[in-house]
PDB file of N, CA and C in Angstrom:
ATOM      1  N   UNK A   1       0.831  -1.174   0.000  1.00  0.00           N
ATOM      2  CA  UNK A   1       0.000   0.000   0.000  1.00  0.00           C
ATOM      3  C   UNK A   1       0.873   1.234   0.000  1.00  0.00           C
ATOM      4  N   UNK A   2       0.289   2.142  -0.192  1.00  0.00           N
ATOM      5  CA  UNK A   2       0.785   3.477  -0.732  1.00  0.00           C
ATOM      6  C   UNK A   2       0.733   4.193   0.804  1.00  0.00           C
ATOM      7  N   UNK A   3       1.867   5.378   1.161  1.00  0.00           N
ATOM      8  CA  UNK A   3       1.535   6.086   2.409  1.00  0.00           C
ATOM      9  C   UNK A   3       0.295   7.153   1.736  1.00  0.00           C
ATOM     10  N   UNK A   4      -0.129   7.405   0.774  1.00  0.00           N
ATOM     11  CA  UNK A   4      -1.293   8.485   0.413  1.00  0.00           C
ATOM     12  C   UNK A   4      -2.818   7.907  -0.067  1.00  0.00           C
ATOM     13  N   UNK A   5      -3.133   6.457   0.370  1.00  0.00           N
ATOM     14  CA  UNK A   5      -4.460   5.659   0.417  1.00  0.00           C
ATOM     15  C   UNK A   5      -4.665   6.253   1.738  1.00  0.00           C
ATOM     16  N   UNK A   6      -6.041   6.940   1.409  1.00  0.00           N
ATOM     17  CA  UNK A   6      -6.877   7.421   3.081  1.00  0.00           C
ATOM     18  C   UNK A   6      -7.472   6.158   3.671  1.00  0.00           C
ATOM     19  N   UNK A   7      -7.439   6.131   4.675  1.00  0.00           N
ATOM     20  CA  UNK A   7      -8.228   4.673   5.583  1.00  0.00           C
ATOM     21  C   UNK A   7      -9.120   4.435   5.341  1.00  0.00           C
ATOM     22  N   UNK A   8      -9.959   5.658   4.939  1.00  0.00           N
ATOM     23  CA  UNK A   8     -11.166   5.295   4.256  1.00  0.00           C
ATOM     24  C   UNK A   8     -11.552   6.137   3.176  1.00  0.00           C
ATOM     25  N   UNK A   9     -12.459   5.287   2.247  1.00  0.00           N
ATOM     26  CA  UNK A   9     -12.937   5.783   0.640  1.00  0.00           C
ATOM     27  C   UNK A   9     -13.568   6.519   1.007  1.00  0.00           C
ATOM     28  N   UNK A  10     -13.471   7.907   0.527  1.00  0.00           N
ATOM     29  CA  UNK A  10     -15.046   8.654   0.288  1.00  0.00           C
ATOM     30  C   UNK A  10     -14.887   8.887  -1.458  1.00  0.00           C
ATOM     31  N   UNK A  11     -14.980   7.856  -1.614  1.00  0.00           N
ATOM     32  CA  UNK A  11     -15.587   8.448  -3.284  1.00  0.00           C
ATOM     33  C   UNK A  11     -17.099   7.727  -3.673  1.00  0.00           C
ATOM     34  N   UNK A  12     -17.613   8.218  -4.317  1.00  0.00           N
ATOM     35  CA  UNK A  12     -19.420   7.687  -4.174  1.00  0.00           C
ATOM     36  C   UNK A  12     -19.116   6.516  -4.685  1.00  0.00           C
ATOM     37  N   UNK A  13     -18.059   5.377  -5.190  1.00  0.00           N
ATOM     38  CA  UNK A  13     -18.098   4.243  -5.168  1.00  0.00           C
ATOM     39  C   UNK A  13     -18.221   3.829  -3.960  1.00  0.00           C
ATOM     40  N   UNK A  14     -17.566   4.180  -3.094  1.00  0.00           N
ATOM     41  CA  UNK A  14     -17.658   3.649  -1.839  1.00  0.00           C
ATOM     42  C   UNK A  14     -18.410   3.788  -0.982  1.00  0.00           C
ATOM     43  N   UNK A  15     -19.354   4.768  -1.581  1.00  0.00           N
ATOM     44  CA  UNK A  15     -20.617   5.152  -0.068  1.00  0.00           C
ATOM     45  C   UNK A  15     -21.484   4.052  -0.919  1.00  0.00           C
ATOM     46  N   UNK A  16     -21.368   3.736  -1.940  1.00  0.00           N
ATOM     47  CA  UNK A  16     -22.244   2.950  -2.883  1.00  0.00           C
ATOM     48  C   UNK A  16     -22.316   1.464  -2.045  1.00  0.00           C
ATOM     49  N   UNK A  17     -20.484   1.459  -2.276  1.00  0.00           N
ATOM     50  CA  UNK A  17     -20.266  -0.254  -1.548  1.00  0.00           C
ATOM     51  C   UNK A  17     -21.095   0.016   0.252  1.00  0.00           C
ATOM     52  N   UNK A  18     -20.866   0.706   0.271  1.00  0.00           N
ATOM     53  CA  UNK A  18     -21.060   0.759   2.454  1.00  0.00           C
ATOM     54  C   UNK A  18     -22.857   0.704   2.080  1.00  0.00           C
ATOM     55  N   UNK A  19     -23.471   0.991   1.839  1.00  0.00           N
ATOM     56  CA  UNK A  19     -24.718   1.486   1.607  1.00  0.00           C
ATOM     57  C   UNK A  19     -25.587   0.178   0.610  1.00  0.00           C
ATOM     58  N   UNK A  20     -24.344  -0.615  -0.145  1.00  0.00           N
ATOM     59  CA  UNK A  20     -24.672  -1.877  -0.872  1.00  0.00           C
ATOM     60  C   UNK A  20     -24.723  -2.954   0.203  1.00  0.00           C
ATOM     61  N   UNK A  21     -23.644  -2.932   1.509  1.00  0.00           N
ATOM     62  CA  UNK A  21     -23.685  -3.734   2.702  1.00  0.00           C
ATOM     63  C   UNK A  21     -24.114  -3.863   3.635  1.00  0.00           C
ATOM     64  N   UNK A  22     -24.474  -2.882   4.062  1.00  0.00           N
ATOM     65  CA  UNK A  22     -25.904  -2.307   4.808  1.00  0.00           C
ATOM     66  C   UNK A  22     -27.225  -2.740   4.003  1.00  0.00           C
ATOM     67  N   UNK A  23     -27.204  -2.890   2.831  1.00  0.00           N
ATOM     68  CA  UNK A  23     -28.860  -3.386   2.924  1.00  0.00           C
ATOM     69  C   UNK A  23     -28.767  -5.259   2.494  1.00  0.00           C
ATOM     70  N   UNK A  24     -27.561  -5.107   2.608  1.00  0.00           N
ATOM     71  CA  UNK A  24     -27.446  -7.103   3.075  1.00  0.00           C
ATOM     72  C   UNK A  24     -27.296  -7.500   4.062  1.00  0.00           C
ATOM     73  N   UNK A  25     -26.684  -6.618   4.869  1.00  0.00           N
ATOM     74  CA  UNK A  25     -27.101  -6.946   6.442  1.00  0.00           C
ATOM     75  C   UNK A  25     -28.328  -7.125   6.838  1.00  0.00           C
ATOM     76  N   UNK A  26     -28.890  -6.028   6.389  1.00  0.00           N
ATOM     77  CA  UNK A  26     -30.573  -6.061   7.161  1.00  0.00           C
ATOM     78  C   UNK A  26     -31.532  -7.072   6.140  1.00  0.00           C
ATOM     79  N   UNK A  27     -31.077  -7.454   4.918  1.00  0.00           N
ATOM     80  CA  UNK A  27     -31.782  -8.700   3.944  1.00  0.00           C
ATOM     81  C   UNK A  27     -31.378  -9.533   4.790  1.00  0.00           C
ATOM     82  N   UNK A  28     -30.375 -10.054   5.678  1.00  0.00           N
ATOM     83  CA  UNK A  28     -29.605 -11.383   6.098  1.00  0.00           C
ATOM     84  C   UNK A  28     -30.404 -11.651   6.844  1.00  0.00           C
ATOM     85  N   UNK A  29     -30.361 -10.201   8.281  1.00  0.00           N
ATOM     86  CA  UNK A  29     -30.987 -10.339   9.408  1.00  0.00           C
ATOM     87  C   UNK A  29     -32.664 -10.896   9.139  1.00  0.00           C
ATOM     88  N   UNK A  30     -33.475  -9.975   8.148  1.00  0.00           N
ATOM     89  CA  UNK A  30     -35.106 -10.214   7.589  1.00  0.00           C
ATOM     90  C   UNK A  30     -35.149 -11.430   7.025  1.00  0.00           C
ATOM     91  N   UNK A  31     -33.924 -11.956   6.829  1.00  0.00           N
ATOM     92  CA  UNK A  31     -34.256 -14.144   6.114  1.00  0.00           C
ATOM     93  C   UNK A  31     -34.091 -14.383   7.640  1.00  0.00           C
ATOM     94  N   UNK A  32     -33.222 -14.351   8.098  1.00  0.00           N
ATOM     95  CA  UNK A  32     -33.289 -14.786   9.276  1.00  0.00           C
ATOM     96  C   UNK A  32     -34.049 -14.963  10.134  1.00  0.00           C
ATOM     97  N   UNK A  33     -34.607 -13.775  10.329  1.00  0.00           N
ATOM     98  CA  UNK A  33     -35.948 -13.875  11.313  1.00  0.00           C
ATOM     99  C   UNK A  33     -37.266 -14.643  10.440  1.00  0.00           C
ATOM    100  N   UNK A  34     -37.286 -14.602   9.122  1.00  0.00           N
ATOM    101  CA  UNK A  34     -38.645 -15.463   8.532  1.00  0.00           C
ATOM    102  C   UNK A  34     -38.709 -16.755   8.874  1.00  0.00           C
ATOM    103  N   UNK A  35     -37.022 -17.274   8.650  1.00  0.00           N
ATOM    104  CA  UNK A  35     -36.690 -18.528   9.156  1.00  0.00           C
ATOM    105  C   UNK A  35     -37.055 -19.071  10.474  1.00  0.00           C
ATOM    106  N   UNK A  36     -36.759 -18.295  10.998  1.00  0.00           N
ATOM    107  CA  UNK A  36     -37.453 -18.333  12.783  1.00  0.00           C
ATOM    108  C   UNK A  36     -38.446 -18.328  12.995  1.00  0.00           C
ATOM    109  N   UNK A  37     -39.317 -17.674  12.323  1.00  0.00           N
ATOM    110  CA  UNK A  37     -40.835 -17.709  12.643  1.00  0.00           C
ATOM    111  C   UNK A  37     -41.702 -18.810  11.849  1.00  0.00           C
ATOM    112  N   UNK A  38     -40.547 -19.402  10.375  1.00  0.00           N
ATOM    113  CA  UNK A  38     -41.616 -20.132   9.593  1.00  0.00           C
ATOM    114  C   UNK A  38     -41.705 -21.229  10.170  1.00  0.00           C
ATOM    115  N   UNK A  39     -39.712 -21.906  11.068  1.00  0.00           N
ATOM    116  CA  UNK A  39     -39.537 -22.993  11.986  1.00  0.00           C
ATOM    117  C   UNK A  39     -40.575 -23.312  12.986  1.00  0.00           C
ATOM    118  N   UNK A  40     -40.867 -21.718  13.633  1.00  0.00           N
ATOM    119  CA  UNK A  40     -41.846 -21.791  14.968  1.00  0.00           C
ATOM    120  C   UNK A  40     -43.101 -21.943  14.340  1.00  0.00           C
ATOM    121  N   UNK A  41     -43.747 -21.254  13.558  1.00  0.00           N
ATOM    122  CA  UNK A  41     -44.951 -22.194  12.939  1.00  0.00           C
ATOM    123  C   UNK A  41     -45.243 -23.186  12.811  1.00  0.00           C
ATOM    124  N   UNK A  42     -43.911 -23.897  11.968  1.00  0.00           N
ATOM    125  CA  UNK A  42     -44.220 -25.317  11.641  1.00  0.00           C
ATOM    126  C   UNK A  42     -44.484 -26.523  13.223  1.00  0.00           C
ATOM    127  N   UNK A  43     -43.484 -25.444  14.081  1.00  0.00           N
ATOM    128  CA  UNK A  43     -43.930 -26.681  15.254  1.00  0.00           C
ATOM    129  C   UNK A  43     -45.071 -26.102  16.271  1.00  0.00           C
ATOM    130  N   UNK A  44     -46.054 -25.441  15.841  1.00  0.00           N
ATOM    131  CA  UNK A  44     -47.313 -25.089  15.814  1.00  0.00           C
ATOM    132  C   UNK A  44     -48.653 -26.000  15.332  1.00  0.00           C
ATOM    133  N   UNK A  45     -48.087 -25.911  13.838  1.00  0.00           N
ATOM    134  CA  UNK A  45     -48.618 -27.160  13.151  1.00  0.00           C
ATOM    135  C   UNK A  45     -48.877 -28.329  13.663  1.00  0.00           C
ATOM    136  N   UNK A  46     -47.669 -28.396  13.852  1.00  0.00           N
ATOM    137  CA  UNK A  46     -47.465 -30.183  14.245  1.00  0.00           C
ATOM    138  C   UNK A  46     -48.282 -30.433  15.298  1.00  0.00           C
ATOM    139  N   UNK A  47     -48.396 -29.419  16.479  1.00  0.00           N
ATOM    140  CA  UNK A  47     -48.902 -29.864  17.927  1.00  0.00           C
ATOM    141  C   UNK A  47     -51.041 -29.793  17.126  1.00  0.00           C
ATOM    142  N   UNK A  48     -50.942 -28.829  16.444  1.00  0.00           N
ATOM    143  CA  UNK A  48     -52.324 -28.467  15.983  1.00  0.00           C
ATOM    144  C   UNK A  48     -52.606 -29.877  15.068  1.00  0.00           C
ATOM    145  N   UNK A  49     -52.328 -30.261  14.296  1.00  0.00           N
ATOM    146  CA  UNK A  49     -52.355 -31.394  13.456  1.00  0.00           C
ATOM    147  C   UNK A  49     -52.873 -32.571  14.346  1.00  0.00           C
ATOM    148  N   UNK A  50     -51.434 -33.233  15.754  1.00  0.00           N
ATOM    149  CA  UNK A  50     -52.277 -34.165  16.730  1.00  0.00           C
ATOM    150  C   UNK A  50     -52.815 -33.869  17.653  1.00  0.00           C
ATOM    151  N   UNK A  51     -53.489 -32.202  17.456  1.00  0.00           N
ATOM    152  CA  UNK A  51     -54.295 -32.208  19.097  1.00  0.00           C
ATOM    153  C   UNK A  51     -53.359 -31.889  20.199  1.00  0.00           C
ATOM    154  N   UNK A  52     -53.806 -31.327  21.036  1.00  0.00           N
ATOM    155  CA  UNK A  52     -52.763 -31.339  22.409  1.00  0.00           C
ATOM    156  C   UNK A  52     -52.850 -32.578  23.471  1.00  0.00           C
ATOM    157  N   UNK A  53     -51.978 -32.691  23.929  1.00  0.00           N
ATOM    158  CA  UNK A  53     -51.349 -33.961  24.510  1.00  0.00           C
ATOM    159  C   UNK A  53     -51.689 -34.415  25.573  1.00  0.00           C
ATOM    160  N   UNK A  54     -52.380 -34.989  25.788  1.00  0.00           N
ATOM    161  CA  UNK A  54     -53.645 -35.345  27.076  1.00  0.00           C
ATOM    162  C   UNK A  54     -52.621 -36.237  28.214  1.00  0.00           C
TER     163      UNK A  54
END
């Protein structure tokens, strides 16, 4: 590396990239949580399907 690369980009490529990773974070986190809730459904189902457990 060069001593005259700033630590960080500000050129609108780079607010592009930061701003491109930020909305895959929060896509990751929003699969994530569907996943969680579609899991917890399904074992919803299941108890609804045989009735509750006498």
């Amino acid at each position: 590396m060069t001593d005259d690369t700033p630590s960080r980009k500000t050129t609108p490529e780079a607010t592009r990239e930061e701003r491109l990773a930020a909305a895959l974070r929060a896509n990751l986190t929003r699969r994530k949580a569907q996943v969680r809730a579609r899991s917890a459904g399904d074992q919803n189902n299941e108890t609804a399907e045989t009735g509750p457990e006498e």
